[in-house]
N, C-alpha and C. Protein backbone atom coordinates (compact mmCIF):
# COMPACT_ATOMS: atom_id res chain seq x y z
N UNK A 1 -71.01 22.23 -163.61
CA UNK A 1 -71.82 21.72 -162.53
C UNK A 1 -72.09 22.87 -161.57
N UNK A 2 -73.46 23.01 -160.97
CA UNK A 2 -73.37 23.80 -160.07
C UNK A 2 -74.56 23.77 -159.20
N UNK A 3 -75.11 24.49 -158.37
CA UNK A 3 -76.35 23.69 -157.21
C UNK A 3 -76.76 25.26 -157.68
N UNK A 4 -78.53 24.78 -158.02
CA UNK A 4 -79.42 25.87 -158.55
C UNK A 4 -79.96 26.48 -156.81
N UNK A 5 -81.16 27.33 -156.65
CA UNK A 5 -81.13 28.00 -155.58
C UNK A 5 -81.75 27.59 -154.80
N UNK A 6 -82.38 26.47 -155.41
CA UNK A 6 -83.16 25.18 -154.66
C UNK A 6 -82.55 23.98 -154.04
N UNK A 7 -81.51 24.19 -154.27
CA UNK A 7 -79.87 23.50 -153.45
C UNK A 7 -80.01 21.88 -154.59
N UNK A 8 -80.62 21.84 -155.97
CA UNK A 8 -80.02 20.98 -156.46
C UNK A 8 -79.31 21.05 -157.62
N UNK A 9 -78.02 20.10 -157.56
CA UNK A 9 -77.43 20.21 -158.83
C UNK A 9 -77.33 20.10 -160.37
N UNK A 10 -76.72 20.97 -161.01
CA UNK A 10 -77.30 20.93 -162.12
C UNK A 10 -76.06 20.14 -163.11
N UNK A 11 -75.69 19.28 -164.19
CA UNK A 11 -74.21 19.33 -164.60
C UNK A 11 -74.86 19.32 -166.11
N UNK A 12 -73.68 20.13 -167.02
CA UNK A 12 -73.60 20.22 -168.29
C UNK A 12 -72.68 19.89 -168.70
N UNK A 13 -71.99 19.14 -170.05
CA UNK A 13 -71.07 18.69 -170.16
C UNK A 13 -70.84 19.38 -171.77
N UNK A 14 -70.12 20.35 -172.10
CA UNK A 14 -69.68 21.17 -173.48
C UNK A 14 -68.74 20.69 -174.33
N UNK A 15 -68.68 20.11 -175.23
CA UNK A 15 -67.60 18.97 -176.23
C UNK A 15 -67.58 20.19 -177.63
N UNK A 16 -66.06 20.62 -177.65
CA UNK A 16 -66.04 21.45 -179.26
C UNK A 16 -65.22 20.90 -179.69
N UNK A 17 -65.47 21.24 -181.23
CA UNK A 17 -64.78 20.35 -182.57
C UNK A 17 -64.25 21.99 -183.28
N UNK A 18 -63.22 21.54 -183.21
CA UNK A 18 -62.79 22.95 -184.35
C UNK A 18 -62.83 22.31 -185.80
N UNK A 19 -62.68 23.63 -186.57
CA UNK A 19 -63.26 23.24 -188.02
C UNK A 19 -61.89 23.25 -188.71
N UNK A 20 -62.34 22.19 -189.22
CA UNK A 20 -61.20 21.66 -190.39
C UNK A 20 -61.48 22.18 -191.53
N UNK A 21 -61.47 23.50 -192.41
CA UNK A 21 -61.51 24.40 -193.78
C UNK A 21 -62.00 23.18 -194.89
N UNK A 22 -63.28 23.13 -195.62
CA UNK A 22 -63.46 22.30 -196.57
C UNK A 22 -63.93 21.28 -195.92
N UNK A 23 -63.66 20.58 -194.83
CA UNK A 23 -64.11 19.17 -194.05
C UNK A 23 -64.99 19.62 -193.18
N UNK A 24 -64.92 19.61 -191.88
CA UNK A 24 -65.75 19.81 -190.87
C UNK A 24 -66.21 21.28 -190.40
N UNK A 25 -67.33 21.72 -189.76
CA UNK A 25 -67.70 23.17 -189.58
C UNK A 25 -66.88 23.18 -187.93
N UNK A 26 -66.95 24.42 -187.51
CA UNK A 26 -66.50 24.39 -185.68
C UNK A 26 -68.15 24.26 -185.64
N UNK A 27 -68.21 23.20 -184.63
CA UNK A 27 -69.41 22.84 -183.56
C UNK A 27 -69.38 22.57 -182.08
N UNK A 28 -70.54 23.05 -181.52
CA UNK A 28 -70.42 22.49 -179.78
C UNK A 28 -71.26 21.54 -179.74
N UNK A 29 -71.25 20.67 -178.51
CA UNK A 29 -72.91 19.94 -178.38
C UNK A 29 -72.57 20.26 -176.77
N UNK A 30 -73.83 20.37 -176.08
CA UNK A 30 -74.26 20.38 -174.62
C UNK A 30 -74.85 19.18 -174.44
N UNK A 31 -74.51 18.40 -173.30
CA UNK A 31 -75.43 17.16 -172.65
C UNK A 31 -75.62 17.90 -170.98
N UNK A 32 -76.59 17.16 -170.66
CA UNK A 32 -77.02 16.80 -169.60
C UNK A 32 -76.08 15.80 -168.60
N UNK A 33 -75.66 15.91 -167.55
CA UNK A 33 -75.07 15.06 -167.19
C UNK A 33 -75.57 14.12 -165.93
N UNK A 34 -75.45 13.11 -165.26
CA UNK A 34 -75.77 12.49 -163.87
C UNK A 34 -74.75 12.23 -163.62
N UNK A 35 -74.60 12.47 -162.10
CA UNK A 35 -73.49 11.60 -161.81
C UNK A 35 -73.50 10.21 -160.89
N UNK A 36 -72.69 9.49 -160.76
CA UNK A 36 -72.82 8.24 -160.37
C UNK A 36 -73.33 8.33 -159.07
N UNK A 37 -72.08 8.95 -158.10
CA UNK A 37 -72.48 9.50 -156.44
C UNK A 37 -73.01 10.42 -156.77
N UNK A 38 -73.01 11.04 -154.84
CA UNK A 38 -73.07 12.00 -154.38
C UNK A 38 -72.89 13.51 -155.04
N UNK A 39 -73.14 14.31 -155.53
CA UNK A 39 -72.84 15.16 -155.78
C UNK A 39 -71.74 16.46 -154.99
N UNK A 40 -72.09 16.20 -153.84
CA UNK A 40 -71.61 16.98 -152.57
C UNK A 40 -69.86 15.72 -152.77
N UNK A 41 -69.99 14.98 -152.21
CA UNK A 41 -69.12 14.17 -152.64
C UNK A 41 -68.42 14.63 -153.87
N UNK A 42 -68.49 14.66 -154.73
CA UNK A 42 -68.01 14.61 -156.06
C UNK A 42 -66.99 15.90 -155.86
N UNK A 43 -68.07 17.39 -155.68
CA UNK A 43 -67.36 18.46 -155.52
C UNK A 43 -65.95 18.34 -154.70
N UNK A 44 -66.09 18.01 -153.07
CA UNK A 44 -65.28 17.90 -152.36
C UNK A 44 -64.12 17.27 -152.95
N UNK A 45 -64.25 16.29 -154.06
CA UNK A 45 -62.99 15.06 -154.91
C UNK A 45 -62.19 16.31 -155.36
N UNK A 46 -63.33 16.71 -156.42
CA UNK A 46 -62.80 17.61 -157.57
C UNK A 46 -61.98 19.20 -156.66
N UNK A 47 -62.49 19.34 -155.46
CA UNK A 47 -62.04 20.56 -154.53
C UNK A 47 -60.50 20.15 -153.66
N UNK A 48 -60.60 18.74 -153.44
CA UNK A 48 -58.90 18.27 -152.92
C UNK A 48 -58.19 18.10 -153.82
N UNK A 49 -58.41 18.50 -154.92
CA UNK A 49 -57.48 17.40 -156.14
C UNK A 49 -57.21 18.94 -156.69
N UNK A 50 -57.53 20.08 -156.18
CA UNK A 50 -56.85 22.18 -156.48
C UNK A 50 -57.39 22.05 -157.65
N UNK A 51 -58.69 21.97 -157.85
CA UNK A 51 -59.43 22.58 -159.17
C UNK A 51 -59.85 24.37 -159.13
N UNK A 52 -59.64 24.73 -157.89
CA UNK A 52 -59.14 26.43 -157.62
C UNK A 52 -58.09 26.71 -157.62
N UNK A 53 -57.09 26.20 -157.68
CA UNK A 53 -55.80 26.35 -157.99
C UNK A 53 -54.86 26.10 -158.70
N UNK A 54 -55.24 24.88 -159.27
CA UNK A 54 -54.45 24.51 -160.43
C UNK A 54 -53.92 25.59 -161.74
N UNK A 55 -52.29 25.98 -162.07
CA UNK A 55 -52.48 26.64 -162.95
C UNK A 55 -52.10 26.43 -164.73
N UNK A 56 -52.42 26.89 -165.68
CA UNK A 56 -52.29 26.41 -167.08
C UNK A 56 -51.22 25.30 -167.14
N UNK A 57 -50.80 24.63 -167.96
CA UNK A 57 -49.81 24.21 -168.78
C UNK A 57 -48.75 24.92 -169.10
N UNK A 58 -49.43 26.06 -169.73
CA UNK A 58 -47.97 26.91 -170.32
C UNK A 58 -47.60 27.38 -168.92
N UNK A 59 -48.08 27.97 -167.90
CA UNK A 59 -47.49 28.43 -166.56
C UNK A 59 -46.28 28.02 -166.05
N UNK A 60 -46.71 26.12 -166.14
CA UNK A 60 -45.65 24.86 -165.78
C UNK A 60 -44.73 24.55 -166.85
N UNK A 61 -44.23 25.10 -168.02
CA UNK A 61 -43.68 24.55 -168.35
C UNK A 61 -42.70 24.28 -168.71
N UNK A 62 -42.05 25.61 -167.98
CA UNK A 62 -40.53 25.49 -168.08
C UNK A 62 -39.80 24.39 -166.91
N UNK A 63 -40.99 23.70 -165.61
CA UNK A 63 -40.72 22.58 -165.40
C UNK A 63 -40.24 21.42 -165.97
N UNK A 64 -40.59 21.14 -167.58
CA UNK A 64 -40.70 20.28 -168.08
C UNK A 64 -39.47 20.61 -169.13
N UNK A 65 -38.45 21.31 -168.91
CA UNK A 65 -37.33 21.53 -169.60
C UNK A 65 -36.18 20.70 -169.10
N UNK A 66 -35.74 19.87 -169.52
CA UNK A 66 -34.60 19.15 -168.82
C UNK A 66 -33.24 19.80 -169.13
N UNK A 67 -32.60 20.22 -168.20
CA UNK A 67 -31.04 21.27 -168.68
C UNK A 67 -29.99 20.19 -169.15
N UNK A 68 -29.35 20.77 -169.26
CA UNK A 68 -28.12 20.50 -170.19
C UNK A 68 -27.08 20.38 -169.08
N UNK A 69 -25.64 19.95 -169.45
CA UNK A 69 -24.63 20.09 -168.79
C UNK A 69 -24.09 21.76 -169.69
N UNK A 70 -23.04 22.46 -168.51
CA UNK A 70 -22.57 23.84 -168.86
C UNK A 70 -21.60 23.70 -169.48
N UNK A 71 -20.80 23.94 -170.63
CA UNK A 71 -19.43 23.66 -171.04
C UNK A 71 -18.97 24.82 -171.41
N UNK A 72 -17.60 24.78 -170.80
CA UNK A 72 -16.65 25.85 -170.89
C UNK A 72 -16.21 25.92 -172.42
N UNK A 73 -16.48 27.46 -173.14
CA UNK A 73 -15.91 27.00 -174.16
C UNK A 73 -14.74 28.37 -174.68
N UNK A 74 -13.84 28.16 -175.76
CA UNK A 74 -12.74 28.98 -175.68
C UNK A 74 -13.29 30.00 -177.51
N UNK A 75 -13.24 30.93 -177.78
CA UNK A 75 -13.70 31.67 -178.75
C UNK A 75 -12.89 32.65 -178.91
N UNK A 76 -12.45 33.11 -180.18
CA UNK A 76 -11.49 34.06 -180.58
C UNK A 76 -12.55 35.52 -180.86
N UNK A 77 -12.28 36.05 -180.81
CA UNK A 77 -13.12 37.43 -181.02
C UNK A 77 -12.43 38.89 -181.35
N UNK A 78 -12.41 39.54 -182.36
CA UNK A 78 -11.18 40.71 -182.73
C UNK A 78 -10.02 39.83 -182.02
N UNK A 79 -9.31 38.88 -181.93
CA UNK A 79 -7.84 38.55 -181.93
C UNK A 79 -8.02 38.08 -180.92
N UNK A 80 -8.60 38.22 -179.54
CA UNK A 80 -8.55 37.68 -178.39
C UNK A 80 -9.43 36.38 -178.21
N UNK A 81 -8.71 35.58 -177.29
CA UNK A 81 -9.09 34.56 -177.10
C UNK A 81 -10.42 34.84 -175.74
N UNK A 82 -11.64 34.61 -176.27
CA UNK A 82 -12.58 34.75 -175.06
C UNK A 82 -13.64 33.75 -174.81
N UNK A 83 -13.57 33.23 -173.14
CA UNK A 83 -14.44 32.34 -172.52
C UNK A 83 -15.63 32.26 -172.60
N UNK A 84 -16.25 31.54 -173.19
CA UNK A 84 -18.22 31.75 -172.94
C UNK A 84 -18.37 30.26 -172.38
N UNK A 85 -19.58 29.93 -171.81
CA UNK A 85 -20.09 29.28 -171.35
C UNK A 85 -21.16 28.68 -172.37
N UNK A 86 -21.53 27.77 -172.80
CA UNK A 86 -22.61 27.13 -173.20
C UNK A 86 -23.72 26.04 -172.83
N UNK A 87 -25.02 26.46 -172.97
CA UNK A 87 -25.33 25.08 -172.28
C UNK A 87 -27.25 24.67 -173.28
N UNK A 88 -26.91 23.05 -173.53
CA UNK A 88 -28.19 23.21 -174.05
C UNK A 88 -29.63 22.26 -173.31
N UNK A 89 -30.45 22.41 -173.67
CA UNK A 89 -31.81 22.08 -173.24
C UNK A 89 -32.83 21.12 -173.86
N UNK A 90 -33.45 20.01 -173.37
CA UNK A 90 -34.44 19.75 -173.93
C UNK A 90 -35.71 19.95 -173.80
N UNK A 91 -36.47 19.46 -174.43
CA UNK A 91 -38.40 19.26 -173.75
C UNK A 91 -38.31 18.92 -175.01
N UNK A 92 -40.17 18.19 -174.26
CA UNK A 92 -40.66 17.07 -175.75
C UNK A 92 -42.01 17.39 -175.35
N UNK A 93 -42.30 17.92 -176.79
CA UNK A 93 -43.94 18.51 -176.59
C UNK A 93 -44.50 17.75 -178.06
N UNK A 94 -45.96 17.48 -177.24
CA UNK A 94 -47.29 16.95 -177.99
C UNK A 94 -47.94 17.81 -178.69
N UNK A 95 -47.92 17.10 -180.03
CA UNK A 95 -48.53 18.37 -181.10
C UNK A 95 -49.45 18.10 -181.43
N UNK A 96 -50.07 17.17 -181.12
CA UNK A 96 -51.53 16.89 -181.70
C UNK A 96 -52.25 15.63 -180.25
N UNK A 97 -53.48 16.08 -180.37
CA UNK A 97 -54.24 15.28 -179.00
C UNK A 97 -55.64 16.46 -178.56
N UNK A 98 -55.61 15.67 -176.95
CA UNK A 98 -56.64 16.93 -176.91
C UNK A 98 -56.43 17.81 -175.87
N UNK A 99 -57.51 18.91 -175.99
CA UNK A 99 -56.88 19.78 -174.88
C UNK A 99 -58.27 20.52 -174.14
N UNK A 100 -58.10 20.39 -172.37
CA UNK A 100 -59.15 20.77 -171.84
C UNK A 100 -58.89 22.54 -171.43
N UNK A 101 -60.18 22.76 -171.31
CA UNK A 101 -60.42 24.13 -170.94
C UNK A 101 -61.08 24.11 -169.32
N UNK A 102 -61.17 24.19 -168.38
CA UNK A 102 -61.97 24.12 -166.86
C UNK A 102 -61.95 25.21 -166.35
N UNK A 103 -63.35 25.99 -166.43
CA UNK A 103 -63.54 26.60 -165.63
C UNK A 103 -64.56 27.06 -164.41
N UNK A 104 -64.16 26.90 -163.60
CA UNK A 104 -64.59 26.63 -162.25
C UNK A 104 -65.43 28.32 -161.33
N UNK A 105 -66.45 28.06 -160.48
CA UNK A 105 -66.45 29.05 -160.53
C UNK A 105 -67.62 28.40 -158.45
N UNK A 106 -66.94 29.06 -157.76
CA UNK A 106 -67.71 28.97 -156.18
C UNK A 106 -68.73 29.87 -155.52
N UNK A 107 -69.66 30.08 -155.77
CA UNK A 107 -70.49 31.18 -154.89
C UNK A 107 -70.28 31.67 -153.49
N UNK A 108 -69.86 30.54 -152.62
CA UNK A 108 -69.66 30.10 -151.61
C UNK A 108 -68.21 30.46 -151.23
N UNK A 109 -67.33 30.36 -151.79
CA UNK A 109 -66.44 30.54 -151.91
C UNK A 109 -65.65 32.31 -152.56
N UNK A 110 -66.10 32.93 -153.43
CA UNK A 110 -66.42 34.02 -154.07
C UNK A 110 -64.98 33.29 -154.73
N UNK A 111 -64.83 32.72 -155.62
CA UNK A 111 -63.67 32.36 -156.06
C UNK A 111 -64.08 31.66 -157.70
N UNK A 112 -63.20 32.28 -158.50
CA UNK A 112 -63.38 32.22 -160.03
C UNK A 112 -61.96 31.68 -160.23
N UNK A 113 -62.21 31.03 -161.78
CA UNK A 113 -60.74 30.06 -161.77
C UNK A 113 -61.09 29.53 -163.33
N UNK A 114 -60.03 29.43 -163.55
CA UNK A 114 -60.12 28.98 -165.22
C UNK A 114 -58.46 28.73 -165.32
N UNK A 115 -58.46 27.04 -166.11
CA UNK A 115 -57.19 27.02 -166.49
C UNK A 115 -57.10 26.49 -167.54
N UNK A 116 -56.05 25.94 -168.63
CA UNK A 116 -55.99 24.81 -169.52
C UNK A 116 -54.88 23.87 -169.74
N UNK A 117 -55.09 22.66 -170.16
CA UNK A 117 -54.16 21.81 -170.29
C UNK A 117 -54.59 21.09 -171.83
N UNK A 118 -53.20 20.93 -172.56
CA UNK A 118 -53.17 19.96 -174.19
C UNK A 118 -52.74 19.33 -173.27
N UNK A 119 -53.47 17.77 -173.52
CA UNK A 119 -52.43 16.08 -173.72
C UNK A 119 -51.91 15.98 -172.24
N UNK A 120 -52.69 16.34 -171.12
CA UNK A 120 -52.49 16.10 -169.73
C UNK A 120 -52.08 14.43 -169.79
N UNK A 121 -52.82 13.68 -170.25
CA UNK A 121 -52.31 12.17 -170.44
C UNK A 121 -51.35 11.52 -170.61
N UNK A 122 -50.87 12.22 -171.70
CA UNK A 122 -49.31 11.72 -172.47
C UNK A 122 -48.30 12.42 -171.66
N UNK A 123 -48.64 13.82 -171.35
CA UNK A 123 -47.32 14.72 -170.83
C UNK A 123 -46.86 14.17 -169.32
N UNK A 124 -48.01 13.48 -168.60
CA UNK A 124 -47.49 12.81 -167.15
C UNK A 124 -46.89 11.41 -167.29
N UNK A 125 -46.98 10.61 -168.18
CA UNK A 125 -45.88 9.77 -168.87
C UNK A 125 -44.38 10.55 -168.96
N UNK A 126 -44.80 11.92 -169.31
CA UNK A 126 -43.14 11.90 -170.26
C UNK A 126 -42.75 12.79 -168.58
N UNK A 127 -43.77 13.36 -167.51
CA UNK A 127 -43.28 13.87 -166.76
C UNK A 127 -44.18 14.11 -165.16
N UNK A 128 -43.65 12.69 -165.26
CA UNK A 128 -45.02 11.88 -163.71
C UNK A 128 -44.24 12.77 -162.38
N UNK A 129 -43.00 13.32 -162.75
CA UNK A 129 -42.93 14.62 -161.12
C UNK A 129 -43.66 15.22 -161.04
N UNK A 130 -44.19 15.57 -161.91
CA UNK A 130 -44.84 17.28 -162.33
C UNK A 130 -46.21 16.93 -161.00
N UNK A 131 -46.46 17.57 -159.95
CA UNK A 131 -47.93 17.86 -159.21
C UNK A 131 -48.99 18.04 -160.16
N UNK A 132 -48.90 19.39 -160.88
CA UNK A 132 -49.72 19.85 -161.48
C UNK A 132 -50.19 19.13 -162.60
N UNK A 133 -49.41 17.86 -163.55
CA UNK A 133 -49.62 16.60 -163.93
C UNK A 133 -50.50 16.06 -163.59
N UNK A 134 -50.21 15.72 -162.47
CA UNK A 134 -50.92 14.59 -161.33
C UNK A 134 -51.98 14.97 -161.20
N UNK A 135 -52.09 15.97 -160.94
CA UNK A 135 -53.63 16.79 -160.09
C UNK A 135 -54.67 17.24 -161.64
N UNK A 136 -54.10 17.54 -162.38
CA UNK A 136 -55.14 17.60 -163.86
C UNK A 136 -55.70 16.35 -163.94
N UNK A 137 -54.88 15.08 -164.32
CA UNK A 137 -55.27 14.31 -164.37
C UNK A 137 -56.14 13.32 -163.90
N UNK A 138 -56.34 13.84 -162.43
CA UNK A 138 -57.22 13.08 -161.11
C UNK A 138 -58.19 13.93 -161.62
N UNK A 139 -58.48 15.19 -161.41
CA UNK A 139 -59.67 15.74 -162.08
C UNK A 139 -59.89 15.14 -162.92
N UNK A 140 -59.45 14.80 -164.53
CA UNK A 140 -60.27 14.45 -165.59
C UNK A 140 -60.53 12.55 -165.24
N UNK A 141 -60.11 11.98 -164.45
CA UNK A 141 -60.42 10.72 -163.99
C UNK A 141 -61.82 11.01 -162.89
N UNK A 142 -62.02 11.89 -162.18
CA UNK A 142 -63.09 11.88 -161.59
C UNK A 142 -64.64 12.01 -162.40
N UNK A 143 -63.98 12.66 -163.12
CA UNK A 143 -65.37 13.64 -164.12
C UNK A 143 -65.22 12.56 -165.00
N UNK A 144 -64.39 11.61 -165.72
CA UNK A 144 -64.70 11.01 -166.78
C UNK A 144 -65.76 9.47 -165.81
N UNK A 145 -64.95 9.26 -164.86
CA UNK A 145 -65.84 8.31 -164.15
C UNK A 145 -67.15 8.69 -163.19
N UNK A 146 -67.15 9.38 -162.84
CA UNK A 146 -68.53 10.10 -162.16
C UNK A 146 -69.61 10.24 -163.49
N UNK A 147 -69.23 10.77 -164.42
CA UNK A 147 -70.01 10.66 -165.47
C UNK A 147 -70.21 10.20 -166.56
N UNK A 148 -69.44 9.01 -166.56
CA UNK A 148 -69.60 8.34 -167.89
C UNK A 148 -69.04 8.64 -169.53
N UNK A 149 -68.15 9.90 -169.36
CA UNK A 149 -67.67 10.62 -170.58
C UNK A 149 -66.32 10.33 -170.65
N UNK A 150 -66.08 10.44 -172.02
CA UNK A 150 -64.42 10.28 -173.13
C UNK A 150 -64.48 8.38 -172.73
C-alpha cells in the first residue's frame, strides 16, 4: 500500500506458491486491492500495532523456549568424582502452515522495515505472552479485514 504523488492510495496484494518438483510450478499473482475504510485510518491501525518495528520470528524465539529445572549431577571422570549441572529445554515448533513476509516502507517517515513470521496463528495459541505474537497477528487481522483476503 502506498499514497501515489497525487496523495491517493494505491494497495497491491502479492500471494506466492512455491513449487512442488513434478506437481506445481513456483507462481505469484498480484491483485488490486480496496479497502473497506479510510485509508489514512487503516495506516495509523497498521502504524500502532509496530509494523516499523516489529522484529522476525526467528529474532523472538528463544522467548518461546520453556527451561527446564537445573539438576545437580555427580560424574566420575579419570577416577574422580565430578559435579556438573544439567538442565533441559523445550519448544514446540510448526512445520508446516503459512508464512508472511511484510515489508513496509515510509517516505514520510524515511524508515524501511521488513520482517517475517511462519504460523503467527498457531504459535500465539501455544504462546499468547509473546507481544510480538500479539502484534503480528493484529496486523494480519487488519489487512485480512480491511480487505477482504485469506
Amino acid at each position: 500500500m502506498y499514497k501515489t504523488e497525487k496523495y491517493k492510495w494505491k494497495v497491491f496484494f502479492y500471494e506466492h506458491y512455491y513449487e512442488v518438483p513434478e506437481q506445481v510450478k513456483l507462481k505469484a499473482k498480484r491483485k488490486k486491492l480496496k479497502a473497506v475504510k479510510d485509508m489514512k485510518f487503516l495506516y495509523e491501525n497498521l502504524y500502532r500495532s509496530f509494523i516499523f518495528d516489529l522484529p522476525s520470528l526467528e529474532t523472538v524465539r528463544w522467548k518461546m523456549v520453556k527451561r527446564g529445572k537445573l539438576q545437580k549431577l555427580a560424574q566420575k571422570r579419570n577416577g574422580k568424582v565430578e559435579v556438573i549441572y544439567e538442565h533441559n529445554s523445550t519448544q514446540t515448533s510448526v512445520l508446516d502452515g503459512q508464512s508472511y513476509l511484510i515489508k513496509v516502507y515510509s517516505k514520510a517517515l524515511k524508515k524501511q522495515h521488513t520482517f517475517q513470521f511462519s504460523n503467527p496463528e498457531r504459535y500465539v495459541k501455544l504462546y499468547p505472552e509473546l507481544d510480538e505474537l500479539m502484534y503480528i497477528n493484529e496486523i494480519l487481522k487488519i489487512i485480512k479485514s480491511e480487505f477482504n483476503i485469506w
